[in-house]
Protein backbone atom coordinates (compact mmCIF):
# COMPACT_ATOMS: atom_id res chain seq x y z
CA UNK A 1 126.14 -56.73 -68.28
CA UNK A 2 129.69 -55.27 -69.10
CA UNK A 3 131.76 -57.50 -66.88
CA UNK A 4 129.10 -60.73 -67.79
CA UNK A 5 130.31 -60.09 -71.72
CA UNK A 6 134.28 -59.41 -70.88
CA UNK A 7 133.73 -62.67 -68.70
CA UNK A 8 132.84 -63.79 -72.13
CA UNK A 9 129.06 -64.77 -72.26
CA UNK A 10 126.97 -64.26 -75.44
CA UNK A 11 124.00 -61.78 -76.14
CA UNK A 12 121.27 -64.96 -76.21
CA UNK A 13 123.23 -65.75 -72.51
CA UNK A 14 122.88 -62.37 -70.60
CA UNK A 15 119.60 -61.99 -72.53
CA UNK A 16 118.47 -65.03 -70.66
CA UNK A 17 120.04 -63.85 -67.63
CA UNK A 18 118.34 -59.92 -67.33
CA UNK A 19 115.09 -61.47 -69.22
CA UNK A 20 115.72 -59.00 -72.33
CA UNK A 21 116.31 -59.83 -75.45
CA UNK A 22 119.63 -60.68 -77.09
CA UNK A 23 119.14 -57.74 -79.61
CA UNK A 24 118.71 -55.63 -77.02
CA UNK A 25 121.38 -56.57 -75.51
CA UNK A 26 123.23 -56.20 -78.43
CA UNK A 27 122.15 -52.71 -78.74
CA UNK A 28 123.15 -51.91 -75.30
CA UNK A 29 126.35 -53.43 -75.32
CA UNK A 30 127.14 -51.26 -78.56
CA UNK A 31 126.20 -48.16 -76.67
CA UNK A 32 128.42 -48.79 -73.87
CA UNK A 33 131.72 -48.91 -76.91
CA UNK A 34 131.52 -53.14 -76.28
CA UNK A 35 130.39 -54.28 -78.93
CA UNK A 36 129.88 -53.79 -82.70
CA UNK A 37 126.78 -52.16 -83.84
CA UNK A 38 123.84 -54.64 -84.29
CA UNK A 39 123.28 -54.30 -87.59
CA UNK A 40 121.94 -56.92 -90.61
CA UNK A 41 125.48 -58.41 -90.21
CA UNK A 42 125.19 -59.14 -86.82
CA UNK A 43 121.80 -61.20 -86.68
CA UNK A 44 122.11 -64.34 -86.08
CA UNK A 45 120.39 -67.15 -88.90
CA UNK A 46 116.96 -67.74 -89.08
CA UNK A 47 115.38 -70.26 -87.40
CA UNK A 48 114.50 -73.79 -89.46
CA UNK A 49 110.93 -74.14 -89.31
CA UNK A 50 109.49 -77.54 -88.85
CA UNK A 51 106.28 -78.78 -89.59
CA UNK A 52 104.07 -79.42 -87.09
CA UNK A 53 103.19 -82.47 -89.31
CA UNK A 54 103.35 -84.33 -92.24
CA UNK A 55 101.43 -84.85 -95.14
CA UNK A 56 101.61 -88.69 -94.27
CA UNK A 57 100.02 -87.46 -90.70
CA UNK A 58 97.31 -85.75 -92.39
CA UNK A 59 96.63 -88.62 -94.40
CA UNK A 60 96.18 -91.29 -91.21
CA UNK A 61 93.00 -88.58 -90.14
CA UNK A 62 91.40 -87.79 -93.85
CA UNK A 63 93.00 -90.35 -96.76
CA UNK A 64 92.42 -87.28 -99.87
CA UNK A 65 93.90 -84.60 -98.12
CA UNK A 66 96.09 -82.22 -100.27
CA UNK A 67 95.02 -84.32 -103.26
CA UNK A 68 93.62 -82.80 -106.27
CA UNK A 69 89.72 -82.62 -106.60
CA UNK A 70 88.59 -84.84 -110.08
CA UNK A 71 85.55 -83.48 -111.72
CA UNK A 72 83.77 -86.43 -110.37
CA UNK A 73 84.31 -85.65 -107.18
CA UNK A 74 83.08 -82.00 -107.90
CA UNK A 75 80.18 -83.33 -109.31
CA UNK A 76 79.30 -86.33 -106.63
CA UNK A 77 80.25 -83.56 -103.83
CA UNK A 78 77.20 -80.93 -105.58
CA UNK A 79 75.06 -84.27 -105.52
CA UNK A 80 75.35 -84.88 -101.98
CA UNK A 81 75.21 -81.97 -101.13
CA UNK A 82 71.87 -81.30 -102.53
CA UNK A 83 70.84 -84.11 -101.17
CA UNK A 84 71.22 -82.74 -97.58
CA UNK A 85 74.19 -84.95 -96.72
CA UNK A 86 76.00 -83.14 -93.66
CA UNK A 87 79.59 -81.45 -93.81
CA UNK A 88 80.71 -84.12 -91.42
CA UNK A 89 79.12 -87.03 -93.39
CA UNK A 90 80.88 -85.98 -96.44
CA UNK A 91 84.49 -85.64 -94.87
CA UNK A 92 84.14 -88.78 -94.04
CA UNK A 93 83.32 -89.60 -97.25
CA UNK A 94 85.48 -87.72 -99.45
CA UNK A 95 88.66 -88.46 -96.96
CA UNK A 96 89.03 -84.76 -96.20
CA UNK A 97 89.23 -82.06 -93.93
CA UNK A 98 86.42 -79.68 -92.94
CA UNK A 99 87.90 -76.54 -94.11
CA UNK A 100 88.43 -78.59 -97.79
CA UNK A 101 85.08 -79.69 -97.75
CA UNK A 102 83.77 -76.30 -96.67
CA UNK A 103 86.06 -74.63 -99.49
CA UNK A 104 85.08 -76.89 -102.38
CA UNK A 105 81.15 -76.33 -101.27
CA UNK A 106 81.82 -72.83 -102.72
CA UNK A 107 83.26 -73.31 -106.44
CA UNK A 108 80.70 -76.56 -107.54
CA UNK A 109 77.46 -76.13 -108.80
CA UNK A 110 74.85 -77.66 -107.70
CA UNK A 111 73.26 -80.19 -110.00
CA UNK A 112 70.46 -79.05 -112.56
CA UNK A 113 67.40 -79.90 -111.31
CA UNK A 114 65.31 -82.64 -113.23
């Protein structure tokens, strides 16, 4: 590790080399009067998350996700419902997911009975 780092490799490249971790390489190379001590000024920037998809990629699958529910919908959603249609029949007929479907089940009310 010593003469890998005064050969001048990185922490992230003799990490990858001993299969370790750059911090602890860091932390070693500290200990052995190498390097500076690994501290919150020594870590290196957070990685950019990306999304695994887009809002317009949701959309191509289920045409209302994300959108906001209109009391309408609330209302036509308690209907069906009622009306034994199945979880799958109304995603596909609301445009959204199961887990919005699912989710919205639980706040409307069904409708009063005549």
């Amino acid at each position: 590790m010593a003469a890998r780092h005064r050969d001048g490799a990185g922490a992230e490249a003799i990490a990858a080399e001993l299969g370790r971790t750059a911090n602890s390489v860091r932390y070693k190379l500290y200990d052995l009067g190498l390097g500076p001590f690994p501290g919150p000024n020594t870590t290196p920037a957070p990685l950019v998350r990306t999304p695994a998809y887009t809002m317009e990629d949701l959309r191509k699958v289920h045409p209302n996700s994300h959108k906001p529910w209109e009391p309408e919908d609330d209302e036509r959603l308690a209907r069906r419902a009622a009306e034994g249609a199945t979880v799958t029949e109304l995603m596909a007929e609301f445009g959204r997911n199961e887990g919005a479907i699912t989710s919205r089940l639980g706040r409307v009310r069904p409708p009063a009975q005549a």
